[in-house]
PDB file of N, CA and C in Angstrom:
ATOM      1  N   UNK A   1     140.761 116.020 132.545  1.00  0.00           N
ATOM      2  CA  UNK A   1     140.480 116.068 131.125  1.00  0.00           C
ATOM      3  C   UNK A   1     141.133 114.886 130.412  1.00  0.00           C
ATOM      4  N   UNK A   2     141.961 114.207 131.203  1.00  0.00           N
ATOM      5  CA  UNK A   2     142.898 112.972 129.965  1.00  0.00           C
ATOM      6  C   UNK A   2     142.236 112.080 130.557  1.00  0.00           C
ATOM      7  N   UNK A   3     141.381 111.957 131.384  1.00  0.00           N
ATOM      8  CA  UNK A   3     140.864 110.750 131.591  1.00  0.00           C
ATOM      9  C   UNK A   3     139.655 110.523 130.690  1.00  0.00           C
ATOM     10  N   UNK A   4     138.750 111.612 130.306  1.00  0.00           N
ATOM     11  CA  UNK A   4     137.705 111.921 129.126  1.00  0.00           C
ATOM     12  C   UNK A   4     138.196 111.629 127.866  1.00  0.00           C
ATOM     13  N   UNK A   5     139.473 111.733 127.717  1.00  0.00           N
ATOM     14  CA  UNK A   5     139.784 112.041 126.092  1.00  0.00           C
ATOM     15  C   UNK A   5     140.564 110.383 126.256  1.00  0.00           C
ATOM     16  N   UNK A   6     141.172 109.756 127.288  1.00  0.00           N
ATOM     17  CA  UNK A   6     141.375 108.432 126.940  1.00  0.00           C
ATOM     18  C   UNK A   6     140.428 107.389 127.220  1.00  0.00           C
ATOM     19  N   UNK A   7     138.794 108.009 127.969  1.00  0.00           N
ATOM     20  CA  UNK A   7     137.456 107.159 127.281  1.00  0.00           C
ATOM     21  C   UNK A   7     137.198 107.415 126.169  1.00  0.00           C
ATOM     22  N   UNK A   8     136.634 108.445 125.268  1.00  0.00           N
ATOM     23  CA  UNK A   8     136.962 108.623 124.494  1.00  0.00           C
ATOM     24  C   UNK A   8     137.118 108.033 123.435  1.00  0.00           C
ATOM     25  N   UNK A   9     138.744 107.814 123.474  1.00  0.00           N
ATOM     26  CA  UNK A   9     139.904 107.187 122.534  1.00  0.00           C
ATOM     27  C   UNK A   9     139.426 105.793 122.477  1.00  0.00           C
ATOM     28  N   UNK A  10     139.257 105.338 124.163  1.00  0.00           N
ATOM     29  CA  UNK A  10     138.761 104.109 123.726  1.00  0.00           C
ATOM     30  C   UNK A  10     137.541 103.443 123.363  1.00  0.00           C
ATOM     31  N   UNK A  11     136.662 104.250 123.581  1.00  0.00           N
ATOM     32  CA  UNK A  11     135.400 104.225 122.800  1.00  0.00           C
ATOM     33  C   UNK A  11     135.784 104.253 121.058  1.00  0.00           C
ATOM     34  N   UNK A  12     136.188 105.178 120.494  1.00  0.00           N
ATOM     35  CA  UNK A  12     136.390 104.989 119.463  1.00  0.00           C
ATOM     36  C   UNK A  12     136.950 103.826 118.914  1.00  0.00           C
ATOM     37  N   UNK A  13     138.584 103.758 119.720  1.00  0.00           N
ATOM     38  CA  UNK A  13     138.608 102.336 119.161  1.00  0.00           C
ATOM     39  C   UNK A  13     137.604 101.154 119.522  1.00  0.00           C
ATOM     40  N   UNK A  14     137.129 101.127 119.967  1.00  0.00           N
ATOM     41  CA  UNK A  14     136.235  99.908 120.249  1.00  0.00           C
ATOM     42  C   UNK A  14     135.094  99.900 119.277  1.00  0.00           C
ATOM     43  N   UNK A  15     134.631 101.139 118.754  1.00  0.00           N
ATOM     44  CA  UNK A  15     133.445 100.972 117.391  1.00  0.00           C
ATOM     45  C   UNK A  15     134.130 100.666 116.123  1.00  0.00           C
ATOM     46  N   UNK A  16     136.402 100.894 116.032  1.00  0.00           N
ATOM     47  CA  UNK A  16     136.586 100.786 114.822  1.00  0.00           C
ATOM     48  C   UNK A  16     137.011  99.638 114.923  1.00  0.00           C
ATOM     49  N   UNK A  17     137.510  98.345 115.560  1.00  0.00           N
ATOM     50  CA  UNK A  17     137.828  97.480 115.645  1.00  0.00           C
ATOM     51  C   UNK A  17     136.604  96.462 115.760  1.00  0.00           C
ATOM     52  N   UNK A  18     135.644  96.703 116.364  1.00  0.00           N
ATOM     53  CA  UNK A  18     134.167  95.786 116.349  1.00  0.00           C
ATOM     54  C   UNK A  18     133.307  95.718 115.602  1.00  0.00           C
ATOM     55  N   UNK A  19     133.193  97.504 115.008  1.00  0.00           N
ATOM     56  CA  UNK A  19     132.203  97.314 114.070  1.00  0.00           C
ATOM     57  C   UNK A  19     130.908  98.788 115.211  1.00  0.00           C
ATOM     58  N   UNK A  20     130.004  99.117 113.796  1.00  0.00           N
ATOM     59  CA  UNK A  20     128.762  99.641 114.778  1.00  0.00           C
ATOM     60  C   UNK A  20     127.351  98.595 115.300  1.00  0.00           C
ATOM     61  N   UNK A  21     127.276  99.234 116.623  1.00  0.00           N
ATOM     62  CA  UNK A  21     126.085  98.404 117.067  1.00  0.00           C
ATOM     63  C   UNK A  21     124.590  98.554 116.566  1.00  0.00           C
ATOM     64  N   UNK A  22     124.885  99.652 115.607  1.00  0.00           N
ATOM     65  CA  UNK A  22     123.526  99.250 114.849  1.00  0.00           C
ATOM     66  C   UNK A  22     123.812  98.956 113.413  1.00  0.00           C
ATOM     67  N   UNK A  23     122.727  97.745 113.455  1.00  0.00           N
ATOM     68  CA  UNK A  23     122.796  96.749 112.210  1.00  0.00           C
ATOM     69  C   UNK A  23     122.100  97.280 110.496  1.00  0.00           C
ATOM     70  N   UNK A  24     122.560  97.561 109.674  1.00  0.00           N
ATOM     71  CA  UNK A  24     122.572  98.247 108.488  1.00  0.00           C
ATOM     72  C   UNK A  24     121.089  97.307 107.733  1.00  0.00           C
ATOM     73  N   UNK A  25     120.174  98.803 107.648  1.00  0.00           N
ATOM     74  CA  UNK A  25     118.971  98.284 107.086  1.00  0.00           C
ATOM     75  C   UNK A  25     118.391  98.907 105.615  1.00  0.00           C
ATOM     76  N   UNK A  26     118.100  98.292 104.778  1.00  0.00           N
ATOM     77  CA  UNK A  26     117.551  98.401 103.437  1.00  0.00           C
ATOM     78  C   UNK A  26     116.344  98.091 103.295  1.00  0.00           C
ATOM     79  N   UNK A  27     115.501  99.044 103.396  1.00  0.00           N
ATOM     80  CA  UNK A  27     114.013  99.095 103.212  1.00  0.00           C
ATOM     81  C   UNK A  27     113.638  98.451 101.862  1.00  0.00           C
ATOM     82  N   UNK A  28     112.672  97.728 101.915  1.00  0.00           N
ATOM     83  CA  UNK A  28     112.217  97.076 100.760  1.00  0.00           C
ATOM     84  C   UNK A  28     110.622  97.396 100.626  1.00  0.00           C
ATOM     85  N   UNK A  29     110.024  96.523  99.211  1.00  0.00           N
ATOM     86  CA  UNK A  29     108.702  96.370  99.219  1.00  0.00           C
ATOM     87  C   UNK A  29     107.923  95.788  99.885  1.00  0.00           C
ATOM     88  N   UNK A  30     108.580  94.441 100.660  1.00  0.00           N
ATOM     89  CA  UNK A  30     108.418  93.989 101.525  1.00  0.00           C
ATOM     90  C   UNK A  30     107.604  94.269 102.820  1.00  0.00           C
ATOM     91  N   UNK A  31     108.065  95.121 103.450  1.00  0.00           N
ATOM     92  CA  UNK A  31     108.051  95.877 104.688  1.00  0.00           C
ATOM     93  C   UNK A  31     107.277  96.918 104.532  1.00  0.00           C
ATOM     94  N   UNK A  32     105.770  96.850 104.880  1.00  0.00           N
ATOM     95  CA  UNK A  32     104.946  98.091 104.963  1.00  0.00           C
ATOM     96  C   UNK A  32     105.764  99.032 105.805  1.00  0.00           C
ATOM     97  N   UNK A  33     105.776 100.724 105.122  1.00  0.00           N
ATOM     98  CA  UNK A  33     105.585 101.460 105.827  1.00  0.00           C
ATOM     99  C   UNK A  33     104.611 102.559 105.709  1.00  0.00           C
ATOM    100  N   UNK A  34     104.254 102.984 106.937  1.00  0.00           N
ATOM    101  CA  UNK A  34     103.112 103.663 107.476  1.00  0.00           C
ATOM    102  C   UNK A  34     103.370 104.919 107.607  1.00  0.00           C
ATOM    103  N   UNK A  35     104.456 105.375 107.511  1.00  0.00           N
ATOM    104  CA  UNK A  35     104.730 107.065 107.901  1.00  0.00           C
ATOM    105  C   UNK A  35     104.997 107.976 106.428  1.00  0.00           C
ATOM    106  N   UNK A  36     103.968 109.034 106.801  1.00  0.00           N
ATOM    107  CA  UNK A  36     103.171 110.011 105.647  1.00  0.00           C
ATOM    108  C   UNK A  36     104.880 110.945 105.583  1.00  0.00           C
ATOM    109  N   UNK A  37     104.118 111.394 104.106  1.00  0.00           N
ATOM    110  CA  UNK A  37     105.537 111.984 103.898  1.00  0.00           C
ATOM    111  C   UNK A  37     105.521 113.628 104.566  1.00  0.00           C
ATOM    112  N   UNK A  38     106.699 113.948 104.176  1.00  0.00           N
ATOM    113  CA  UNK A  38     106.595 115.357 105.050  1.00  0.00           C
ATOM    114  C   UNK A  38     106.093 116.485 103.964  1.00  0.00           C
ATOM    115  N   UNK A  39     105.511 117.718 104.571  1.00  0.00           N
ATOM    116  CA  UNK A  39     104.557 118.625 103.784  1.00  0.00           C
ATOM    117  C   UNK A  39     105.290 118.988 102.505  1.00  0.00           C
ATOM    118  N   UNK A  40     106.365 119.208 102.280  1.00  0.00           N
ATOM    119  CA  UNK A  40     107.094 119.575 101.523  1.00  0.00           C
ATOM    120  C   UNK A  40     107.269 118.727  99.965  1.00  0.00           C
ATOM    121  N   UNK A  41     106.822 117.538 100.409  1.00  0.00           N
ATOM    122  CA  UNK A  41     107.172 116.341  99.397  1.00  0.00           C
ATOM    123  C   UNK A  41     105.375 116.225  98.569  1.00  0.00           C
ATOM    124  N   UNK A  42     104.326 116.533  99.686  1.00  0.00           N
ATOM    125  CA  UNK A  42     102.932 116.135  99.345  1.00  0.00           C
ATOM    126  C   UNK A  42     102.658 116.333  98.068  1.00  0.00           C
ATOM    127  N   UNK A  43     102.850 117.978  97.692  1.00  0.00           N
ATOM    128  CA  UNK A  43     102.742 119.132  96.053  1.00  0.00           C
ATOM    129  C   UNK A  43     103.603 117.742  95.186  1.00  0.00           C
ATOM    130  N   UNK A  44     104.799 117.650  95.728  1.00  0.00           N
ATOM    131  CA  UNK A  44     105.405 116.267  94.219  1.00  0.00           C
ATOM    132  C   UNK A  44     104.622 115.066  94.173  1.00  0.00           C
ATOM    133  N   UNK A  45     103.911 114.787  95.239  1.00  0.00           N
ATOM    134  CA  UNK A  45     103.040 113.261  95.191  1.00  0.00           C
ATOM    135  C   UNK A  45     101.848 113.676  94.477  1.00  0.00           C
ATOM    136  N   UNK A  46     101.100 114.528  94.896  1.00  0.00           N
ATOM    137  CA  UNK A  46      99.730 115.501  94.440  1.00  0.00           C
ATOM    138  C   UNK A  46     100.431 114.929  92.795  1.00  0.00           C
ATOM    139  N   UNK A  47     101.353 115.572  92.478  1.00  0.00           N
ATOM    140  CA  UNK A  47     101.738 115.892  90.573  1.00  0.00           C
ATOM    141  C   UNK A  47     101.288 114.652  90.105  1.00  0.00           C
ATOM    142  N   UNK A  48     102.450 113.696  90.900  1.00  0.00           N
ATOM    143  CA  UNK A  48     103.040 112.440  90.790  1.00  0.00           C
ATOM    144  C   UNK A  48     101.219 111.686  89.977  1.00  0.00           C
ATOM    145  N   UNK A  49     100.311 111.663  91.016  1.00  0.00           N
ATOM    146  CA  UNK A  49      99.232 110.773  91.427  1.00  0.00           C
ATOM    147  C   UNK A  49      98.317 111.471  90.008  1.00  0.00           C
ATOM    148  N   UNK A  50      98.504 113.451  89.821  1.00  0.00           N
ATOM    149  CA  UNK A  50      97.916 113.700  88.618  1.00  0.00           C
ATOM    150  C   UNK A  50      98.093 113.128  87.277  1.00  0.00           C
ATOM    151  N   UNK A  51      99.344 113.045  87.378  1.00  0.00           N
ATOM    152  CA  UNK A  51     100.269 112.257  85.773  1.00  0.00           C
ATOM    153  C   UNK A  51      99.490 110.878  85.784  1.00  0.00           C
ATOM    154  N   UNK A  52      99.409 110.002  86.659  1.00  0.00           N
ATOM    155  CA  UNK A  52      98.904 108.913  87.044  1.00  0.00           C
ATOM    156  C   UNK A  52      97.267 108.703  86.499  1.00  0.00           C
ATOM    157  N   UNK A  53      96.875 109.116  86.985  1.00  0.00           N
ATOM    158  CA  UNK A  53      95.382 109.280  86.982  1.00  0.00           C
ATOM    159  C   UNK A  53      94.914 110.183  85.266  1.00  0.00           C
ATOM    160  N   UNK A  54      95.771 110.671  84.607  1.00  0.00           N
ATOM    161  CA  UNK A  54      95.650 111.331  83.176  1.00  0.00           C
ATOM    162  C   UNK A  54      95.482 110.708  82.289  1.00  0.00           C
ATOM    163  N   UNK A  55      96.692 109.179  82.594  1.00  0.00           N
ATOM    164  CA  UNK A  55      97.101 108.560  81.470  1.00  0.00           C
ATOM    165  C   UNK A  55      96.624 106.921  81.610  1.00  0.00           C
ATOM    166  N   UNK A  56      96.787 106.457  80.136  1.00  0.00           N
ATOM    167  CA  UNK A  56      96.082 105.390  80.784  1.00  0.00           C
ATOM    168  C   UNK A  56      97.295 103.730  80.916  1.00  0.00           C
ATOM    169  N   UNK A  57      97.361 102.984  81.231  1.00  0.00           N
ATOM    170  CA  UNK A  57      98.424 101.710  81.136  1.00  0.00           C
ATOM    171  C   UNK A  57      99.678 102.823  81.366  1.00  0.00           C
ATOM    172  N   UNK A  58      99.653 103.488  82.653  1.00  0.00           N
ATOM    173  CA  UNK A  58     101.049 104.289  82.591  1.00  0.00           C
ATOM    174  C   UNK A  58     102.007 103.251  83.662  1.00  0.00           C
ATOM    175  N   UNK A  59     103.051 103.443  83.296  1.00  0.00           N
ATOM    176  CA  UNK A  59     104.430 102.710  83.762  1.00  0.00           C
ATOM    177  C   UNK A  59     104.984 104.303  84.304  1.00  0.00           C
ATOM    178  N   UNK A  60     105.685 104.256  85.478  1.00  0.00           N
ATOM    179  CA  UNK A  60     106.452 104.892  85.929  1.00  0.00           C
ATOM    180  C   UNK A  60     107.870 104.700  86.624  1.00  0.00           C
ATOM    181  N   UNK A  61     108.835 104.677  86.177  1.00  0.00           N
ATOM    182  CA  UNK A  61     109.610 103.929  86.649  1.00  0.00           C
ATOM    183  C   UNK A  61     110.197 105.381  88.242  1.00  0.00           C
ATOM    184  N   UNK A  62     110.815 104.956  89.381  1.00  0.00           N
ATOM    185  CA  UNK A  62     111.392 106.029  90.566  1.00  0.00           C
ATOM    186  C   UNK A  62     112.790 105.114  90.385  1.00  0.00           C
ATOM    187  N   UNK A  63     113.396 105.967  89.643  1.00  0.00           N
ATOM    188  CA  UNK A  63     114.864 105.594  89.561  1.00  0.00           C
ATOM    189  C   UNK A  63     115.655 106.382  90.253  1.00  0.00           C
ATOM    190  N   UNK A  64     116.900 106.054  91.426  1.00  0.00           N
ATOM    191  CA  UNK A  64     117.278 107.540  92.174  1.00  0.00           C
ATOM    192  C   UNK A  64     118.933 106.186  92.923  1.00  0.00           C
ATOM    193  N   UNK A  65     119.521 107.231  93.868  1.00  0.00           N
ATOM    194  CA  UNK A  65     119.819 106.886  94.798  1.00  0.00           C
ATOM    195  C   UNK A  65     120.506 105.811  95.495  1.00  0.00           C
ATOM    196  N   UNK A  66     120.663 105.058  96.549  1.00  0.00           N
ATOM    197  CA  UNK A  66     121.054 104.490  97.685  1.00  0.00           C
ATOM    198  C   UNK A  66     120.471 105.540  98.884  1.00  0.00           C
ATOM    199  N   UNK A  67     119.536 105.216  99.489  1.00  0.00           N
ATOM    200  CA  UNK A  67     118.930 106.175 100.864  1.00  0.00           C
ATOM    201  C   UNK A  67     118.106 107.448 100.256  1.00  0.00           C
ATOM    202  N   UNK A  68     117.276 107.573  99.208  1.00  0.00           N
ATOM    203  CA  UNK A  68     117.004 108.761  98.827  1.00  0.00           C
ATOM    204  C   UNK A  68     115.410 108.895  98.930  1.00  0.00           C
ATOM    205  N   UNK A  69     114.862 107.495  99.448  1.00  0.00           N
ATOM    206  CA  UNK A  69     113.610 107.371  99.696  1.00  0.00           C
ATOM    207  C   UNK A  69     112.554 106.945  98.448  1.00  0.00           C
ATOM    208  N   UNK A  70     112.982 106.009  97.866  1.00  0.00           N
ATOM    209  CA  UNK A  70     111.785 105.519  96.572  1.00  0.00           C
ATOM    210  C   UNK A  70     111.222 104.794  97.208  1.00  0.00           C
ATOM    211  N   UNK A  71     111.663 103.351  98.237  1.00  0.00           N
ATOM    212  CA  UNK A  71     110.504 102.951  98.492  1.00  0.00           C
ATOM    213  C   UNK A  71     109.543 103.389  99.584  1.00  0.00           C
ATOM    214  N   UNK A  72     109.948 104.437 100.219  1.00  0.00           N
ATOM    215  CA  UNK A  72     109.006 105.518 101.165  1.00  0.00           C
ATOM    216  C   UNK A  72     107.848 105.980 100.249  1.00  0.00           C
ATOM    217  N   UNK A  73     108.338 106.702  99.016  1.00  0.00           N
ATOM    218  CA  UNK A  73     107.758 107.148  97.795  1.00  0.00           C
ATOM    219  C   UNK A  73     106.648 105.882  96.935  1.00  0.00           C
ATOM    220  N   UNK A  74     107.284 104.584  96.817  1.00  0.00           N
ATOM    221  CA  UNK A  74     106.370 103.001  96.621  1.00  0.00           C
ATOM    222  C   UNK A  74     105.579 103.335  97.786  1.00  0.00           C
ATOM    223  N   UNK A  75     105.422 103.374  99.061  1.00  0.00           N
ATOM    224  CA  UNK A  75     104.176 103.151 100.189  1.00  0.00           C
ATOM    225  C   UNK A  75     102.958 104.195  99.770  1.00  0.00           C
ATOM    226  N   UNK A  76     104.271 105.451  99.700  1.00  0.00           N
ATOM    227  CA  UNK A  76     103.114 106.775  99.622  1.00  0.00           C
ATOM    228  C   UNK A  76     101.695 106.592  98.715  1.00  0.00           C
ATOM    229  N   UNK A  77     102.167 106.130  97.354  1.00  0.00           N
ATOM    230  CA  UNK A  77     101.754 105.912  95.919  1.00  0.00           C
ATOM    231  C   UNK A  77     100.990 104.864  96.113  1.00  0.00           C
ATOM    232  N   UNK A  78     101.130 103.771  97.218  1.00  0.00           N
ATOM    233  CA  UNK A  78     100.093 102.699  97.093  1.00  0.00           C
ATOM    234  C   UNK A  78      98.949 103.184  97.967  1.00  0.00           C
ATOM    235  N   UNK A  79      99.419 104.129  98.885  1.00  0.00           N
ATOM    236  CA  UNK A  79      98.506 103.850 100.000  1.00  0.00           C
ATOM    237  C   UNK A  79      97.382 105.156  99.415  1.00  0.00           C
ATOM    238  N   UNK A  80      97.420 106.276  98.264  1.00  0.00           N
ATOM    239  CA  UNK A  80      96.825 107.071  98.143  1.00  0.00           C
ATOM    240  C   UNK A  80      96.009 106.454  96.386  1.00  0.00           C
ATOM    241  N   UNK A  81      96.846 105.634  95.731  1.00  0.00           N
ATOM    242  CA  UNK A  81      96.495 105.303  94.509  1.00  0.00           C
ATOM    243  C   UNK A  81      96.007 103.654  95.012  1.00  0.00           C
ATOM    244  N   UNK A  82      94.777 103.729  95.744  1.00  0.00           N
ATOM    245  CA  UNK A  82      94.019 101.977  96.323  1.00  0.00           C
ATOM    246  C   UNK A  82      93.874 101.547  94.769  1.00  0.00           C
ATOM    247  N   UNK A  83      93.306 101.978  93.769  1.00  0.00           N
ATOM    248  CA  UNK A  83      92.663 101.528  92.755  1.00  0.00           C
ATOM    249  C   UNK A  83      93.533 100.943  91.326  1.00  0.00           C
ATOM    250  N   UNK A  84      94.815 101.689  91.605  1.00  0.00           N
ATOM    251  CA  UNK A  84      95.641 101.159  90.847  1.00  0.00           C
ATOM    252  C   UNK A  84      96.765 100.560  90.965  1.00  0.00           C
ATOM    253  N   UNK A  85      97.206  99.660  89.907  1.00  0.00           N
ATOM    254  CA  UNK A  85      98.247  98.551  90.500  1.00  0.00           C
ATOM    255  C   UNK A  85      99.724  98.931  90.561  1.00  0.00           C
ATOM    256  N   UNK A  86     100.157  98.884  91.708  1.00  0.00           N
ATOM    257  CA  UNK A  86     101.430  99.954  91.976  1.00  0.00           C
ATOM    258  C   UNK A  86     102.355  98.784  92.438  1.00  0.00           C
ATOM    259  N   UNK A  87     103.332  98.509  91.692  1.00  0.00           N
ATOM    260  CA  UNK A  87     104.376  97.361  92.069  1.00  0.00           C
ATOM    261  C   UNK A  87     105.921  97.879  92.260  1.00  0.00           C
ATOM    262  N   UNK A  88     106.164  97.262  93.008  1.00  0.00           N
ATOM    263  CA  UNK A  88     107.684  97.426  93.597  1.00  0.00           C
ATOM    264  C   UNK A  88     108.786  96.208  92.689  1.00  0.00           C
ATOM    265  N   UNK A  89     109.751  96.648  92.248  1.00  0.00           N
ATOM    266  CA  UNK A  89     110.607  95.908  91.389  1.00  0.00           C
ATOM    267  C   UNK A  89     112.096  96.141  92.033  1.00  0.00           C
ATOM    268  N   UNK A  90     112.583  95.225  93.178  1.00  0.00           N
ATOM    269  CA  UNK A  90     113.706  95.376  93.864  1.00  0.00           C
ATOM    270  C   UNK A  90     114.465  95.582  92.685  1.00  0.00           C
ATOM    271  N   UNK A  91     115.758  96.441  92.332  1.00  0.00           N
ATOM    272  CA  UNK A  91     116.776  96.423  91.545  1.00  0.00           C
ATOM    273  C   UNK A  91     117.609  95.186  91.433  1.00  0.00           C
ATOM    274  N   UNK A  92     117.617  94.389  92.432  1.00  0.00           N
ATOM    275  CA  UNK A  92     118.629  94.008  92.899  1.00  0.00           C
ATOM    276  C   UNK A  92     118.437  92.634  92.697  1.00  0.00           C
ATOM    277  N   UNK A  93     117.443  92.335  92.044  1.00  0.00           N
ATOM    278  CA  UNK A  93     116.960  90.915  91.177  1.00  0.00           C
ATOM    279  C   UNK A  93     116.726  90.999  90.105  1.00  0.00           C
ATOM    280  N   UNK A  94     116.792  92.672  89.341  1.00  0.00           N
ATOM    281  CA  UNK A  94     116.072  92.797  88.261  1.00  0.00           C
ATOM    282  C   UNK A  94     117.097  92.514  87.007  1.00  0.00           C
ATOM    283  N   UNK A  95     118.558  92.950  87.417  1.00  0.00           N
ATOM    284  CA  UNK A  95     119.432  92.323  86.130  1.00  0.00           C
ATOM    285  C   UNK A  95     119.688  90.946  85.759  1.00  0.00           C
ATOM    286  N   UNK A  96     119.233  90.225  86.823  1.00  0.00           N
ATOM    287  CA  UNK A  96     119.218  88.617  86.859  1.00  0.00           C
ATOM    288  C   UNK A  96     118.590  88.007  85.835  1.00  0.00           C
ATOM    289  N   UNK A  97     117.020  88.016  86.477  1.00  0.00           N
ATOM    290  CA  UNK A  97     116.344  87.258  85.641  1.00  0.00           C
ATOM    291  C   UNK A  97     114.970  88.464  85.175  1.00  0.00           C
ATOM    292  N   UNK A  98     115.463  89.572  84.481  1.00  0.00           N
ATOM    293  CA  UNK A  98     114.579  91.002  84.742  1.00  0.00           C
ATOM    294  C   UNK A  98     113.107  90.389  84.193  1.00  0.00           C
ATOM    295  N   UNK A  99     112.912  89.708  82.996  1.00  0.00           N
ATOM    296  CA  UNK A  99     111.235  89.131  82.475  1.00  0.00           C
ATOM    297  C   UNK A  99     110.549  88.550  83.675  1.00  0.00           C
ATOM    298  N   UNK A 100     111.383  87.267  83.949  1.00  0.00           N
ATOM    299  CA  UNK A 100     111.028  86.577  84.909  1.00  0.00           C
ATOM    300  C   UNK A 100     109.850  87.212  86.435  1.00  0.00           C
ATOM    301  N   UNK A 101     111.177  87.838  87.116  1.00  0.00           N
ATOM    302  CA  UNK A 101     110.774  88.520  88.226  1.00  0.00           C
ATOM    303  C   UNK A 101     109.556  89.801  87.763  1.00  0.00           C
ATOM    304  N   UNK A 102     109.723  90.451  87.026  1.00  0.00           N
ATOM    305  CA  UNK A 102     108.653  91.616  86.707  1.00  0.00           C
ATOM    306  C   UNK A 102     107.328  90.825  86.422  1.00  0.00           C
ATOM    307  N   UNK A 103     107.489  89.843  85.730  1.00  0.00           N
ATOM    308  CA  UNK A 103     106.129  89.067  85.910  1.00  0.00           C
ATOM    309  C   UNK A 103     106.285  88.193  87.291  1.00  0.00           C
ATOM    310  N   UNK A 104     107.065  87.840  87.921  1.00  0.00           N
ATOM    311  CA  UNK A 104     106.661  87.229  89.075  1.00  0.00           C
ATOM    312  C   UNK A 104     105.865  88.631  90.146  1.00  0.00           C
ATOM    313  N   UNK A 105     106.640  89.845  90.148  1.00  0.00           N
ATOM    314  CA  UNK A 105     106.037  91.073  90.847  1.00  0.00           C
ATOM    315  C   UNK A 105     104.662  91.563  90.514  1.00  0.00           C
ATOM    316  N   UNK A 106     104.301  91.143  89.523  1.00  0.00           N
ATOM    317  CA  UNK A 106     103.077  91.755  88.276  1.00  0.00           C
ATOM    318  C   UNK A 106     101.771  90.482  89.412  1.00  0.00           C
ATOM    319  N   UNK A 107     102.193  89.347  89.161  1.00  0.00           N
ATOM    320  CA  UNK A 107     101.772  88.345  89.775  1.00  0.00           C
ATOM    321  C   UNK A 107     101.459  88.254  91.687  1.00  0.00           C
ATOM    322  N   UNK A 108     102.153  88.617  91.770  1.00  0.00           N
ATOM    323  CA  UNK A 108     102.795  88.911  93.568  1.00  0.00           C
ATOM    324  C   UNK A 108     101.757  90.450  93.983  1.00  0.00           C
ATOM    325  N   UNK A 109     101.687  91.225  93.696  1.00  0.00           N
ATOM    326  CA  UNK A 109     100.949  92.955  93.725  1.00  0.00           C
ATOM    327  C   UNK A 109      99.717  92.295  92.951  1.00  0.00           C
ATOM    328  N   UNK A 110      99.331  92.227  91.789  1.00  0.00           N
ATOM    329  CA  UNK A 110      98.184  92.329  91.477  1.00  0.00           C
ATOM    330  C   UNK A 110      97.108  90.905  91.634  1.00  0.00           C
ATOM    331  N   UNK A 111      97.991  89.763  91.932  1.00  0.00           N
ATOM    332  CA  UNK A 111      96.798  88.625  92.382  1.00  0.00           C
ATOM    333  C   UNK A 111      96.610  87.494  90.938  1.00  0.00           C
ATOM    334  N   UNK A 112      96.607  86.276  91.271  1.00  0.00           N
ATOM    335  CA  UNK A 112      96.571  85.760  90.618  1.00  0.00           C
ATOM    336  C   UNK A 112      95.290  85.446  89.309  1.00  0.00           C
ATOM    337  N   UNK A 113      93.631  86.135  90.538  1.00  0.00           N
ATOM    338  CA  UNK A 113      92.725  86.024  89.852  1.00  0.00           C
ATOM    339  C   UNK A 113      91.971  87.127  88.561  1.00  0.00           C
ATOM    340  N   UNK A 114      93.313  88.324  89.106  1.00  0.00           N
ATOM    341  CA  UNK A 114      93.170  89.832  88.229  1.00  0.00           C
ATOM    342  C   UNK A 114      93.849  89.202  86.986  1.00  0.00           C
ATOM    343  N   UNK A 115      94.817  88.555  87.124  1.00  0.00           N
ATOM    344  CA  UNK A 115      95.467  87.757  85.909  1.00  0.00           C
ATOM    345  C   UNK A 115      95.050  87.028  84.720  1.00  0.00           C
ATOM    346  N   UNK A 116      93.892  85.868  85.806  1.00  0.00           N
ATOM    347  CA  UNK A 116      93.248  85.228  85.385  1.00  0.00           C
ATOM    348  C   UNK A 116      92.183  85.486  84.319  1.00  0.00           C
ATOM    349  N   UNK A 117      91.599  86.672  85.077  1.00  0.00           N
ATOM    350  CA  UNK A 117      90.649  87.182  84.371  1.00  0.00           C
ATOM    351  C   UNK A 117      91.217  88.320  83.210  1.00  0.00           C
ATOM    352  N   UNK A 118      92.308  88.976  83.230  1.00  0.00           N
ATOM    353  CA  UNK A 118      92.657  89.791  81.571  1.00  0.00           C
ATOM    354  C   UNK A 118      93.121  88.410  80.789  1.00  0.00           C
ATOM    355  N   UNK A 119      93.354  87.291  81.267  1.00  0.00           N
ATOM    356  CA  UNK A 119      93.798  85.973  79.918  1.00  0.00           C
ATOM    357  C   UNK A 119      92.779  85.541  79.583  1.00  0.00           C
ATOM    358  N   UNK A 120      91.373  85.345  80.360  1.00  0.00           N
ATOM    359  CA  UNK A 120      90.224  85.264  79.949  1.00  0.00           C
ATOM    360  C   UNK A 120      89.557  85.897  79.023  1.00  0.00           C
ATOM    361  N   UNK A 121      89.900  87.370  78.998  1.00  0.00           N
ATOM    362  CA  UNK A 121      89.451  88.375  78.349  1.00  0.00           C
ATOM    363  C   UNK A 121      89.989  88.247  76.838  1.00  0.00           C
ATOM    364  N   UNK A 122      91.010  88.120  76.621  1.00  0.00           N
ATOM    365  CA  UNK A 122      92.536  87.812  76.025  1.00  0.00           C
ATOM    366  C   UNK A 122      91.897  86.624  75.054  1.00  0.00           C
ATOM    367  N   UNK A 123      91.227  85.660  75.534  1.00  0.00           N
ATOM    368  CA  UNK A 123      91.443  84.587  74.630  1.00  0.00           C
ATOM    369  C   UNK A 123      89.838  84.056  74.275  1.00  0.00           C
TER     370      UNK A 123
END
């Protein structure tokens, strides 16, 4: 038994002195993902997509967390709402230069020629 508990020991020390071998990941907008949410969550997306579809020029902001799943929640929302323009706004650029980037994202998601054409409309 002390030979288990001083692998072990030294296993432990060896993850607190090195570090863990798996490398710390932050899902972005970036990075399609493909995996449907679980049954439990569908009834809040169902709501989510009703509120959506009611109103018109609606803004929704998914404010939450560290690990709580918004941009799981960004895939869900794009991949069931094709018709409307669903943009991802990393936090983490947004106190910077917040005008800037929201129109660079506005630009980036909806295309330069959807643009083109409401300034057309516009003027």
């Amino acid at each position: 038994m002390l030979l288990f508990e001083n692998k072990e020991q030294k296993l432990l020390n060896l993850l607190k002195f090195t570090g863990s071998p798996v490398r710390k990941f932050v899902s972005t907008g970036e990075i399609e993902e493909n995996i449907d949410l679980v049954p439990s969550r569908k009834e809040k997306l169902s709501a989510i997509i009703k509120t959506i579809e009611e109103n018109e020029n609606f803004i929704l902001p998914i404010i939450a967390d560290v690990g709580t799943g918004k941009t799981h929640l960004y895939w869900a929302l794009k991949h069931e709402l094709y018709y409307y323009n669903v943009v991802y706004i990393s936090l983490e650029n947004v106190y910077r230069k917040f005008y800037y980037n929201t129109y660079s994202e506005f630009i980036e998601n909806m295309g330069v020629e959807v643009l083109r054409s409401i300034a057309n409309r516009l003027c």
